[in-house]
Structures are given as C-alpha cells and as structure tokens.
PDB file of N, CA and C in Angstrom:
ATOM      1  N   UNK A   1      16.781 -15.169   7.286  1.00  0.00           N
ATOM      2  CA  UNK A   1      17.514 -16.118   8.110  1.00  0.00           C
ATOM      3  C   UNK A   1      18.893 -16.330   7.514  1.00  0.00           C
ATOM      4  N   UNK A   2      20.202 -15.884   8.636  1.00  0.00           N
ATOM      5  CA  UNK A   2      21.612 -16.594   8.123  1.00  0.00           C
ATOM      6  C   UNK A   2      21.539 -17.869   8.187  1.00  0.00           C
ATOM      7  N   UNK A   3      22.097 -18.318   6.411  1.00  0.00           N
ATOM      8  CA  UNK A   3      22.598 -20.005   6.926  1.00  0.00           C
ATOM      9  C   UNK A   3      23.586 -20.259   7.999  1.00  0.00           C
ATOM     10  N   UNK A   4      23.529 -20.974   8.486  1.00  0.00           N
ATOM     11  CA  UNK A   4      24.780 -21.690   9.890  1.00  0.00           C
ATOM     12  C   UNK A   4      25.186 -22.746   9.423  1.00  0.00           C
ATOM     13  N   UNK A   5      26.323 -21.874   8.495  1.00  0.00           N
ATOM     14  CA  UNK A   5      27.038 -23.263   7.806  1.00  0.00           C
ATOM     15  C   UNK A   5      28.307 -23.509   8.389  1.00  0.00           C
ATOM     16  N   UNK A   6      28.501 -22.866  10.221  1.00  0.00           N
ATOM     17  CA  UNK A   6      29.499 -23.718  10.737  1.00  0.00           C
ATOM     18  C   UNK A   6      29.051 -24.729  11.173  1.00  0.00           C
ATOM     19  N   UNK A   7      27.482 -25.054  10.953  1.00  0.00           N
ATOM     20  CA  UNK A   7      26.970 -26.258  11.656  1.00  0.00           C
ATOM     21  C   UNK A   7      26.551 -27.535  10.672  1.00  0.00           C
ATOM     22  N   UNK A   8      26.556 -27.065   9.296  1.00  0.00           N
ATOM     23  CA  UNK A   8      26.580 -27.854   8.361  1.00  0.00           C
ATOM     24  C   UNK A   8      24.880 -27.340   7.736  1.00  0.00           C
ATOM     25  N   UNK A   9      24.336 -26.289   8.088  1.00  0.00           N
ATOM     26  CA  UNK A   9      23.078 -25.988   7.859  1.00  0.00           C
ATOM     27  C   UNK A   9      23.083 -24.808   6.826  1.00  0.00           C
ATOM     28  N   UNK A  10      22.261 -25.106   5.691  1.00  0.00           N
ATOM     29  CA  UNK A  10      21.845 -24.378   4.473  1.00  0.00           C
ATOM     30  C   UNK A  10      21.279 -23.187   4.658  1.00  0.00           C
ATOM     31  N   UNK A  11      20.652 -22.178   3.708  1.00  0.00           N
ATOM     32  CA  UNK A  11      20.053 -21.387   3.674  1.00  0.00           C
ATOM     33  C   UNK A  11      18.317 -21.744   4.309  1.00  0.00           C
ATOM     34  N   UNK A  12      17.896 -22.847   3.560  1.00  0.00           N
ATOM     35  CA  UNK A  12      16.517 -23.184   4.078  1.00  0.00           C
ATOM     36  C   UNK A  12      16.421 -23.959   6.114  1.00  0.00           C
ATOM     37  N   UNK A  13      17.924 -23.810   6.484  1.00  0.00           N
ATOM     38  CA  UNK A  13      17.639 -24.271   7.917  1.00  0.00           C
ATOM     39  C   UNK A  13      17.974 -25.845   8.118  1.00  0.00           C
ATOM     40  N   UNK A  14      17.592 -26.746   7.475  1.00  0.00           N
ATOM     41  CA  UNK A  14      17.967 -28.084   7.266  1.00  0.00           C
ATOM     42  C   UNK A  14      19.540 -27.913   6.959  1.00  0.00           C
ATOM     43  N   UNK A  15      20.115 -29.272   7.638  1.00  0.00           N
ATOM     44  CA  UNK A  15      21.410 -29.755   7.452  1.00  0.00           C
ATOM     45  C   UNK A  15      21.312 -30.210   5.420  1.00  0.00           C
ATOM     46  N   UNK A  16      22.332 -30.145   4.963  1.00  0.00           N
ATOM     47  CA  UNK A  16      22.787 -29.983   3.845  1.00  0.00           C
ATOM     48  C   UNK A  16      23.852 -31.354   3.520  1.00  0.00           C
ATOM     49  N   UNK A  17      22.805 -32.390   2.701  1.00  0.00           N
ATOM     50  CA  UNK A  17      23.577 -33.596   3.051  1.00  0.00           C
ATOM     51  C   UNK A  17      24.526 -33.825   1.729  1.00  0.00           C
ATOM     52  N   UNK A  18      25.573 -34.827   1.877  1.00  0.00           N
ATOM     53  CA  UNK A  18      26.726 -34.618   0.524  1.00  0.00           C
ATOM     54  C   UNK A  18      27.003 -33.185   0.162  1.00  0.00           C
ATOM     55  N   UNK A  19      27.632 -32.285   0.971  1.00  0.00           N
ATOM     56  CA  UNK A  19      27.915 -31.536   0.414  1.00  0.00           C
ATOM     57  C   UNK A  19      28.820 -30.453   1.527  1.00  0.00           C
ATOM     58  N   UNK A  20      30.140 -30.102   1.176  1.00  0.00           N
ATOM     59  CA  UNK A  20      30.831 -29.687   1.799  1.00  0.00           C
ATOM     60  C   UNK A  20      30.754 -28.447   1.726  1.00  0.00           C
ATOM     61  N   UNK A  21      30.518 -27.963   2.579  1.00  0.00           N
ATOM     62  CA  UNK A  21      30.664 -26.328   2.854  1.00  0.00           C
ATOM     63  C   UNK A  21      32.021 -26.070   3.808  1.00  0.00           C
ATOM     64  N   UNK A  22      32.413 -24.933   3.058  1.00  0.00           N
ATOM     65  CA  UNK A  22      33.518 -24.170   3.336  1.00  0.00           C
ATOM     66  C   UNK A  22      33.366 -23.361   4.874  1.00  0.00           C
ATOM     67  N   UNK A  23      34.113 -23.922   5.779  1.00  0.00           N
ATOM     68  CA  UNK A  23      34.079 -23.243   7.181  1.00  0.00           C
ATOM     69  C   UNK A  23      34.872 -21.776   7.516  1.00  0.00           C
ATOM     70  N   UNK A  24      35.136 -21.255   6.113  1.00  0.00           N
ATOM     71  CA  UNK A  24      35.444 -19.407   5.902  1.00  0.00           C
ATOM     72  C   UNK A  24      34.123 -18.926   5.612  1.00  0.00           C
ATOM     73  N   UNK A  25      33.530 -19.361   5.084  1.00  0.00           N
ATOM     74  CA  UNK A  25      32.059 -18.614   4.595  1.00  0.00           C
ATOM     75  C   UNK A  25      31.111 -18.476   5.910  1.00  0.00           C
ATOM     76  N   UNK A  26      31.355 -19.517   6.964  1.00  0.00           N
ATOM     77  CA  UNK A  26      30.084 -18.510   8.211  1.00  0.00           C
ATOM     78  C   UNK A  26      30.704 -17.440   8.378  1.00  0.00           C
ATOM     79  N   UNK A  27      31.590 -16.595   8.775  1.00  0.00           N
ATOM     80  CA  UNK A  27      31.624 -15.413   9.291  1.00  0.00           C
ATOM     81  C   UNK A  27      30.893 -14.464   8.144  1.00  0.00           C
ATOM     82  N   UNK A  28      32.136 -15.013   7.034  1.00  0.00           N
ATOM     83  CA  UNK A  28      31.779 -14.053   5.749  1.00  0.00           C
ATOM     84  C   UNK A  28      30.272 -13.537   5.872  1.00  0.00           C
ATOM     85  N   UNK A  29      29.331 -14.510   5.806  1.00  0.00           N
ATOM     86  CA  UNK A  29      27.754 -15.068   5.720  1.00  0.00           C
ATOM     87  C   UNK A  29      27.077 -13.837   6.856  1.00  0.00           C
ATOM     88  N   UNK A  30      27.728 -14.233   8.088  1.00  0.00           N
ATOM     89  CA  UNK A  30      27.765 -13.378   9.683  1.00  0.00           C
ATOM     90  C   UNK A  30      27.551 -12.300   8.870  1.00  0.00           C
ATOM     91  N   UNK A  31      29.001 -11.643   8.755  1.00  0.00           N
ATOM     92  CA  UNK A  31      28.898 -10.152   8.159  1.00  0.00           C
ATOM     93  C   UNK A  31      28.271  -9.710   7.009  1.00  0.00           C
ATOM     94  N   UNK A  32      27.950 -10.081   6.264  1.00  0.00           N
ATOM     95  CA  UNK A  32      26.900  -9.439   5.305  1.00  0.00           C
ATOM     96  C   UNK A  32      25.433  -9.840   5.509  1.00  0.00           C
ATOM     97  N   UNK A  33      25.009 -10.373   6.558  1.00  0.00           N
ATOM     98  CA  UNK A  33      23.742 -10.431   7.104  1.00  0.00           C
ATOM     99  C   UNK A  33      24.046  -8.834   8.330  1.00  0.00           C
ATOM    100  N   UNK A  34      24.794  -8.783   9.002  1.00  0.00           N
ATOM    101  CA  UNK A  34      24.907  -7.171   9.612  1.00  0.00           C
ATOM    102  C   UNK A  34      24.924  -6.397   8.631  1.00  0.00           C
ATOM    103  N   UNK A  35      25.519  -6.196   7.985  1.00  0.00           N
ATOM    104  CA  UNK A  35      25.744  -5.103   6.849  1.00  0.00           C
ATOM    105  C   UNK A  35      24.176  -4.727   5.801  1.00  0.00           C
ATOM    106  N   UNK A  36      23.603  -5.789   5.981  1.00  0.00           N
ATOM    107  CA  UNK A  36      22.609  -5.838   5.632  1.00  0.00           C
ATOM    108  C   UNK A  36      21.798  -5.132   6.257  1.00  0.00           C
ATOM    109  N   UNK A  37      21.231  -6.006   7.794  1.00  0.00           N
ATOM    110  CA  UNK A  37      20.790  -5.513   8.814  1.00  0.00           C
ATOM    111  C   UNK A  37      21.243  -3.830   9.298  1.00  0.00           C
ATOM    112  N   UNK A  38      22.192  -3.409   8.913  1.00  0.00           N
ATOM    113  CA  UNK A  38      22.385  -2.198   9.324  1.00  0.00           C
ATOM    114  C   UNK A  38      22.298  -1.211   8.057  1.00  0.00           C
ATOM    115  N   UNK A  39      21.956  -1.348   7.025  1.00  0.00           N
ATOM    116  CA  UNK A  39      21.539  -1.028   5.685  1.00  0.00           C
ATOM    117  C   UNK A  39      19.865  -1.009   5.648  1.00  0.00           C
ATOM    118  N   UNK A  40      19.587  -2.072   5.960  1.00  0.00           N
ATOM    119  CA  UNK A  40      17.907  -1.997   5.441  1.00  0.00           C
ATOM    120  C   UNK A  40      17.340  -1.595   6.804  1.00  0.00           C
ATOM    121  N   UNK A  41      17.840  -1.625   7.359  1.00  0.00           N
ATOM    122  CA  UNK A  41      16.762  -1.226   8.852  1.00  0.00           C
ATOM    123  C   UNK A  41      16.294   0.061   8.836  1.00  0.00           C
ATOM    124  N   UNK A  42      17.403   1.626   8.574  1.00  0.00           N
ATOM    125  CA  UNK A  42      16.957   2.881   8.027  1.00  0.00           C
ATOM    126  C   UNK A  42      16.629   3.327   6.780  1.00  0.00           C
ATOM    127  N   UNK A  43      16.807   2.295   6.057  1.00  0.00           N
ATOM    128  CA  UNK A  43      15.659   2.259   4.319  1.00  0.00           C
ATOM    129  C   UNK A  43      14.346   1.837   5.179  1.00  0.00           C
ATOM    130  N   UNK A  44      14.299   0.956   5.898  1.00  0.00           N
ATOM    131  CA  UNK A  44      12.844   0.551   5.842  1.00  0.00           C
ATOM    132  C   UNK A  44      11.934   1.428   6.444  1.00  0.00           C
ATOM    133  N   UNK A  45      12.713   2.475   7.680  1.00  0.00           N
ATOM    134  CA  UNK A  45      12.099   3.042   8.835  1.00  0.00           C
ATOM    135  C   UNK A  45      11.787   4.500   7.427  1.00  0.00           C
ATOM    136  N   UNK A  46      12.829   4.630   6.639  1.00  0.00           N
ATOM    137  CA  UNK A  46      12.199   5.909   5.939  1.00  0.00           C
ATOM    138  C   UNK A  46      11.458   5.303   4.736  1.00  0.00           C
ATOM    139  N   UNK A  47      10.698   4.452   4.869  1.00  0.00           N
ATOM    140  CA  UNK A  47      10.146   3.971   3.616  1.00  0.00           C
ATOM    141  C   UNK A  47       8.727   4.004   4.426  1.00  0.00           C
ATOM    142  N   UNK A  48       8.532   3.544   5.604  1.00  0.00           N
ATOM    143  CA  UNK A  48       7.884   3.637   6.391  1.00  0.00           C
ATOM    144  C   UNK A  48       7.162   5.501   6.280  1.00  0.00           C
ATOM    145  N   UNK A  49       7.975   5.995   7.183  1.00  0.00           N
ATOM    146  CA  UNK A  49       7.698   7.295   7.127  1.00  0.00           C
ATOM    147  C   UNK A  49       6.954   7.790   5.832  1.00  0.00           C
ATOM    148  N   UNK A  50       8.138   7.610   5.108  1.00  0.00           N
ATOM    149  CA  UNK A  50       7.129   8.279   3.497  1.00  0.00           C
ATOM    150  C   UNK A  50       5.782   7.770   3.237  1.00  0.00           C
ATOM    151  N   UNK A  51       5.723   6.627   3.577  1.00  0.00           N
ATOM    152  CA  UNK A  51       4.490   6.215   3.402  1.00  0.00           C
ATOM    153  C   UNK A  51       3.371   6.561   4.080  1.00  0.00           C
ATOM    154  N   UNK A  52       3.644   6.705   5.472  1.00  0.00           N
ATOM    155  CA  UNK A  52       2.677   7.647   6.514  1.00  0.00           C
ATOM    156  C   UNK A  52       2.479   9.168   6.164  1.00  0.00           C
ATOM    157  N   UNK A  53       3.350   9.860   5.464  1.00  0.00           N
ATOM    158  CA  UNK A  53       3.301  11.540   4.842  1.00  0.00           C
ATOM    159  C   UNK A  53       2.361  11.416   4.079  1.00  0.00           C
ATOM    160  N   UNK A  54       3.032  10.596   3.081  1.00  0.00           N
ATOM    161  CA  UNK A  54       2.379  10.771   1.651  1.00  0.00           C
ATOM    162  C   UNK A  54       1.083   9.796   0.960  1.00  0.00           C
ATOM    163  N   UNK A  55       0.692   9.089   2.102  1.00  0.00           N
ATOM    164  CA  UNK A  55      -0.178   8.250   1.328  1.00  0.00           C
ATOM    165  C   UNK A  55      -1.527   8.414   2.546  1.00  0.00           C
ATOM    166  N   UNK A  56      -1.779   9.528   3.564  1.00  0.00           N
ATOM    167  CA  UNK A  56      -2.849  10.275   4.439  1.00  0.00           C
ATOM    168  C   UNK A  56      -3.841  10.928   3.625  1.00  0.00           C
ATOM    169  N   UNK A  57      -3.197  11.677   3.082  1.00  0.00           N
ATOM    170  CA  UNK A  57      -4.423  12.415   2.021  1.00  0.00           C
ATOM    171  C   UNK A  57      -5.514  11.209   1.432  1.00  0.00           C
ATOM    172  N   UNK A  58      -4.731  10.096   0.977  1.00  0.00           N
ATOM    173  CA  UNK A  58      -5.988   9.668  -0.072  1.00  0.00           C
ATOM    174  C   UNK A  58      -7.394   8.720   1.193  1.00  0.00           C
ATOM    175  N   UNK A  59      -6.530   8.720   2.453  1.00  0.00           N
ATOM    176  CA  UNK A  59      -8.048   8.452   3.641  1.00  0.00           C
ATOM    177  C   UNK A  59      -8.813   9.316   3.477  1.00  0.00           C
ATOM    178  N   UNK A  60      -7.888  10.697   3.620  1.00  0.00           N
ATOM    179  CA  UNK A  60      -9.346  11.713   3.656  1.00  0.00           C
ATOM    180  C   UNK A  60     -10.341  11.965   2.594  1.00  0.00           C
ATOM    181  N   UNK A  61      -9.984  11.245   1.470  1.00  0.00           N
ATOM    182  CA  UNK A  61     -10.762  11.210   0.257  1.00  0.00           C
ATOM    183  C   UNK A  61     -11.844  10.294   0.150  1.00  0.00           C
ATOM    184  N   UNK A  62     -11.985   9.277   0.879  1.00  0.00           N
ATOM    185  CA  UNK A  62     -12.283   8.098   1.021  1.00  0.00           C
ATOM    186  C   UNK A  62     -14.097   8.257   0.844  1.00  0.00           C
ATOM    187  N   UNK A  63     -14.611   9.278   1.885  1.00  0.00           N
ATOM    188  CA  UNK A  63     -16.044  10.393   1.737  1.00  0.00           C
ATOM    189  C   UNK A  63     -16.011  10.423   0.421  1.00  0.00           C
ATOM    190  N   UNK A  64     -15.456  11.449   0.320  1.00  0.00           N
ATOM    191  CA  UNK A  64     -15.437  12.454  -1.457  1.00  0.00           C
ATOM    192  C   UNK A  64     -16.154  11.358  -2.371  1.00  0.00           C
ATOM    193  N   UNK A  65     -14.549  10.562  -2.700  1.00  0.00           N
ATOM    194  CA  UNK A  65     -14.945   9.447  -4.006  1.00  0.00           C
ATOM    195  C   UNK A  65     -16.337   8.655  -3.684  1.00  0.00           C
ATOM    196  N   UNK A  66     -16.700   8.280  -2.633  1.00  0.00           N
ATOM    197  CA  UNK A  66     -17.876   7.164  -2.319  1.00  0.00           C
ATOM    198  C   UNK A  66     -18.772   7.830  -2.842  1.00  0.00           C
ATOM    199  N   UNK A  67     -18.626   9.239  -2.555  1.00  0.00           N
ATOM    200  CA  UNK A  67     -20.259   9.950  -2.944  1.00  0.00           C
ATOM    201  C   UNK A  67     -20.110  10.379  -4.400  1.00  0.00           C
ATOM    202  N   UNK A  68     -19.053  10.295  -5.194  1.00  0.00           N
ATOM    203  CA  UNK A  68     -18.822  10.833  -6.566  1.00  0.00           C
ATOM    204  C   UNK A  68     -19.354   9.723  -6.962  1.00  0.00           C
ATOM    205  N   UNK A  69     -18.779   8.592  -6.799  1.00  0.00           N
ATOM    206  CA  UNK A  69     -18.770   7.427  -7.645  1.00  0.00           C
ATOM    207  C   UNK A  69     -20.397   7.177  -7.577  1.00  0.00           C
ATOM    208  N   UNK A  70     -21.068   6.943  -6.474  1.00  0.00           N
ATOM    209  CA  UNK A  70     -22.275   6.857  -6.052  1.00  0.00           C
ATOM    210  C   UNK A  70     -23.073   7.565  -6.784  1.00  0.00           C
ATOM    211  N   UNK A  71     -22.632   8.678  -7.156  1.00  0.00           N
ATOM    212  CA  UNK A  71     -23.577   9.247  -7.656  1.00  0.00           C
ATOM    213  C   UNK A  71     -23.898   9.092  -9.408  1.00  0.00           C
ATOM    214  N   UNK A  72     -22.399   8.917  -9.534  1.00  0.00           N
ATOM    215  CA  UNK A  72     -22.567   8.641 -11.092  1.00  0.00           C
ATOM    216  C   UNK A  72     -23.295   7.365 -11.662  1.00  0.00           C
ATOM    217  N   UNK A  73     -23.293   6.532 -10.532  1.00  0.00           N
ATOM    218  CA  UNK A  73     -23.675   4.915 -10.522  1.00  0.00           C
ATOM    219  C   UNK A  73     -25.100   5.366 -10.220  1.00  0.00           C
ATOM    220  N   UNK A  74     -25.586   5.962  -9.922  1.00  0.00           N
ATOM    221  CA  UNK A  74     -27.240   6.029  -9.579  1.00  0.00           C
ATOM    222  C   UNK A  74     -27.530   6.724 -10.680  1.00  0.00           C
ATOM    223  N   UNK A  75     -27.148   7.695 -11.680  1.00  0.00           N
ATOM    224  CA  UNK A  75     -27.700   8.350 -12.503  1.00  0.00           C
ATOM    225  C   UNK A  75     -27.566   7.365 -14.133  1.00  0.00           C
ATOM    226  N   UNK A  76     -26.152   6.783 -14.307  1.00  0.00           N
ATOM    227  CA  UNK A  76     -26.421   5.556 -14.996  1.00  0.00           C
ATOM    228  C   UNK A  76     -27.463   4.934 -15.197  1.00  0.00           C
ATOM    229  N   UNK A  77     -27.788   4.086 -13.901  1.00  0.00           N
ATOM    230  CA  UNK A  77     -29.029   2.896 -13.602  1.00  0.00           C
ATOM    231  C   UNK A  77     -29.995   3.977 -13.814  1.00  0.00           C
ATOM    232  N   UNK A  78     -29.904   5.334 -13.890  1.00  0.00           N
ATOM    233  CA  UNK A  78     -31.896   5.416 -13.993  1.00  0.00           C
ATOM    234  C   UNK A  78     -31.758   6.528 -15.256  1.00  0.00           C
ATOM    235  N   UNK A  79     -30.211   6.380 -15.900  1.00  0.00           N
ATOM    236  CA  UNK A  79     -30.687   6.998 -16.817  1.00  0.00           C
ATOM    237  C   UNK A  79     -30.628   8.844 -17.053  1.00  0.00           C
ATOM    238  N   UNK A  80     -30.377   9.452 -15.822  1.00  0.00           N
ATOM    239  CA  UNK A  80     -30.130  10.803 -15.551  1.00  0.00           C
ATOM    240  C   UNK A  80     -28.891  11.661 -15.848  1.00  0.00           C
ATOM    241  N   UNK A  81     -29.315  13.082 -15.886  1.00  0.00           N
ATOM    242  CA  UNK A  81     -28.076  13.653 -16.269  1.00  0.00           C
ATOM    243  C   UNK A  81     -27.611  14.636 -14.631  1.00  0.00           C
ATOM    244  N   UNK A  82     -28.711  14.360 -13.831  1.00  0.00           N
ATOM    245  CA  UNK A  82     -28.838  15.388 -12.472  1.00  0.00           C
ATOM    246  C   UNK A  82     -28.962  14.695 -11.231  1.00  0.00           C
ATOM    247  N   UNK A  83     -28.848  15.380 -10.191  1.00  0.00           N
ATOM    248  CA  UNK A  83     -29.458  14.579  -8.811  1.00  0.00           C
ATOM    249  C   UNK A  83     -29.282  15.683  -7.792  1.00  0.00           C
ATOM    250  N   UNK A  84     -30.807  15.856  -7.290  1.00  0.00           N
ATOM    251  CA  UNK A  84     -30.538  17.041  -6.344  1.00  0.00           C
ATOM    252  C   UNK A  84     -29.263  16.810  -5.058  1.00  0.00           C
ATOM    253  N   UNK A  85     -29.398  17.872  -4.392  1.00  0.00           N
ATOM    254  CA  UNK A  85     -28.724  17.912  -3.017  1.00  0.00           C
ATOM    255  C   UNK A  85     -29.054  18.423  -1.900  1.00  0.00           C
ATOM    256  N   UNK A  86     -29.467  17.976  -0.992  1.00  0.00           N
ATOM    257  CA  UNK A  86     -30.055  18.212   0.189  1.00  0.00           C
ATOM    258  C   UNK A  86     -28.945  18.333   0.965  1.00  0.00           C
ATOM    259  N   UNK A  87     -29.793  19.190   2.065  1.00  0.00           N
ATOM    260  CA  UNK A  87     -29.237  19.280   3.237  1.00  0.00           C
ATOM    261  C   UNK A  87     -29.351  18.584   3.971  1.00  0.00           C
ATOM    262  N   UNK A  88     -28.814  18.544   5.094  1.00  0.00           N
ATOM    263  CA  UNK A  88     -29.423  17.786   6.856  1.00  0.00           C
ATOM    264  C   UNK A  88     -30.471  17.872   7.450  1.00  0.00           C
ATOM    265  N   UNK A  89     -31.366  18.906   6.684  1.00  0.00           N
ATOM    266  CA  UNK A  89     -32.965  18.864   6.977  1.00  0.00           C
ATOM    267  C   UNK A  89     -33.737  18.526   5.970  1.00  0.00           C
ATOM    268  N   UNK A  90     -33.264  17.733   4.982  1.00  0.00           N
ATOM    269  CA  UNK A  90     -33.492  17.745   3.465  1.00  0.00           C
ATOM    270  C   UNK A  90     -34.095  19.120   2.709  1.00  0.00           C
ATOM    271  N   UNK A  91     -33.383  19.910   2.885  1.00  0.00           N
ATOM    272  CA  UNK A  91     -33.657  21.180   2.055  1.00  0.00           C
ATOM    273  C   UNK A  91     -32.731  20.846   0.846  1.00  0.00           C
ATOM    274  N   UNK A  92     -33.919  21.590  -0.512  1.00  0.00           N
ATOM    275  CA  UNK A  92     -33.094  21.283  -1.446  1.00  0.00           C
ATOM    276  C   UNK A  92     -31.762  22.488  -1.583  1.00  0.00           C
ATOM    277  N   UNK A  93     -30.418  22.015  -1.490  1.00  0.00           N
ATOM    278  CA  UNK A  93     -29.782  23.249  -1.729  1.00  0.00           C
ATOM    279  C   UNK A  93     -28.664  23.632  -2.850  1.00  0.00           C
ATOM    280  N   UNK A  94     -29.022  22.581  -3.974  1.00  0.00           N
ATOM    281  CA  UNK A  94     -28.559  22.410  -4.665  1.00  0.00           C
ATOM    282  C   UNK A  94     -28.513  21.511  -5.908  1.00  0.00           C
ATOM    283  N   UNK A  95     -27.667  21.227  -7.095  1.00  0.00           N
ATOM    284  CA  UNK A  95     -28.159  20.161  -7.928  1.00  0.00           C
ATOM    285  C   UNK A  95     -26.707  19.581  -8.366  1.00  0.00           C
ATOM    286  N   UNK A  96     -26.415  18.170  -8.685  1.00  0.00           N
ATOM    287  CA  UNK A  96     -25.042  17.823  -9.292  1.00  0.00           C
ATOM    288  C   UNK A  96     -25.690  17.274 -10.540  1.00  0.00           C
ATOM    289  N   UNK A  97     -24.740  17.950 -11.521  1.00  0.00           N
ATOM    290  CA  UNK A  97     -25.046  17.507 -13.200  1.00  0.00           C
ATOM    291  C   UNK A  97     -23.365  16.184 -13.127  1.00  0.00           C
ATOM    292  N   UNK A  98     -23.959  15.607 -14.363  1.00  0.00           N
ATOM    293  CA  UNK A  98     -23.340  14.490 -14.639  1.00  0.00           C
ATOM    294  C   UNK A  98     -22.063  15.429 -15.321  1.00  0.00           C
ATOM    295  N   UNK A  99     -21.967  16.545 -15.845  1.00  0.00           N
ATOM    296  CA  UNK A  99     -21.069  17.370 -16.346  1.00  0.00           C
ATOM    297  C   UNK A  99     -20.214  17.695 -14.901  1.00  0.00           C
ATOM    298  N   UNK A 100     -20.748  18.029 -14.051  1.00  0.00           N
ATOM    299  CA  UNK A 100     -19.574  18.548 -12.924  1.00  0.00           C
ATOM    300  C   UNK A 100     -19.024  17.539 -12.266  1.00  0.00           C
ATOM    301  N   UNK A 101     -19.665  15.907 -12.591  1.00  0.00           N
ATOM    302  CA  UNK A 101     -18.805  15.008 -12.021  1.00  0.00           C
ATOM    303  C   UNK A 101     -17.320  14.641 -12.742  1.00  0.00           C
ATOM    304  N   UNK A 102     -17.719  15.067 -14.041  1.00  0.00           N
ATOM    305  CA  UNK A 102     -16.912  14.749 -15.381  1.00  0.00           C
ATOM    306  C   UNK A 102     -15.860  15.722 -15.226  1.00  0.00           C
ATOM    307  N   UNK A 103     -15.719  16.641 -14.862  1.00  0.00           N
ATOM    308  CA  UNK A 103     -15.086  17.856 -14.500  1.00  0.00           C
ATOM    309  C   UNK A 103     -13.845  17.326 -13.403  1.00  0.00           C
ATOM    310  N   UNK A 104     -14.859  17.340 -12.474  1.00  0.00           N
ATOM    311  CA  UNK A 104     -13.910  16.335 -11.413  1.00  0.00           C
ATOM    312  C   UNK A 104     -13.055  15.041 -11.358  1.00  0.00           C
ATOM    313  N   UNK A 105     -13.533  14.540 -12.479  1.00  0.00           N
ATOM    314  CA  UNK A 105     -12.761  13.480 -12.787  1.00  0.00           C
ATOM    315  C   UNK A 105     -13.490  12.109 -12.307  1.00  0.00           C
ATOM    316  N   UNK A 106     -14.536  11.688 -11.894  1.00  0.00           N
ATOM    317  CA  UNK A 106     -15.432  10.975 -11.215  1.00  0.00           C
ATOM    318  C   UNK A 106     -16.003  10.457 -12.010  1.00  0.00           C
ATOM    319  N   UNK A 107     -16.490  10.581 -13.266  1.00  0.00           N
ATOM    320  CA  UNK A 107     -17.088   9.909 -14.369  1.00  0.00           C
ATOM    321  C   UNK A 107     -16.541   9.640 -15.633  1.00  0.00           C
TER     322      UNK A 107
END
C-alpha cells in the first residue's frame, strides 16, 4: 500500500497526527511505488515459472519416497534386514535388503 500523504495519511493508512508531511513526497512516493510495480511484477511472474519447472519432479517422487521410507520404518520396528516384493497378484517377485535402501539414499 502507497502512503497518501497528500491527504495527510501514513504508511499504515491512518491519518498521521502532529506531524507534517511534506506535500513533494506524494508524487515522489506515486513513482517509486510504479517503478516498483513495474520491477517486481516480471521478477515475480519468472520466479513463478521457475518454480513450476523446477520444483515438478519432486511430486513425482512423492510414490518413490513413501514406499522407501515405509519400508525402512517397517524393518526397524521388527527388526529386519529384508522385505519381500510382490506383485499385483501377490507373486513373490522379488526382495529389498536394508543395503539397497542405503544405496538409494532412503535409510
């Protein structure tokens, strides 16, 4: 928010009592609130952007880690160094060691 100190009004919006403000400083005030406004508006829109590029990947991770972490947290509590892996028909088709989570960076 610009103060409107041709109206006798401060930065916080309230009138500004005992205290004389200088009636050169609204414009001044005017223009470096544009200058501003026309400064941060395409910082913000590419701050924006970058942030939509570069910060997508870690959604798609979101799977991955649940089941890393999960898994290391279940072998903790019971004590294990393994935990099979099933399929979608529960076929066994595989095994995760507490070493290949460690590998990955997950434990």
């Amino acid at each position: 928010m610009v103060p409107d100190l041709e109206h006798g009004r401060g930065p916080s919006g309230n009138r500004e009592r005992n205290r004389d403000i200088n009636p050169l400083m609204a414009p001044l005030f005017r223009d470096v609130a544009q200058v501003l406004d026309t400064v941060c508006q395409p910082i913000a829109r590419a701050l924006r952007q970058y942030n939509a590029l570069h910060s997508g990947f870690l959604a798609t991770l979101h799977g991955d880690l649940a089941f890393y972490l999960a898994a290391v947290r279940l072998m903790e509590q019971h004590g294990i160094m393994a935990l099979p892996v099933l399929d979608g028909g529960r076929k066994l088709v595989g095994m995760v060691h507490l070493h290949d989570l460690m590998k990955a960076g997950a434990a």
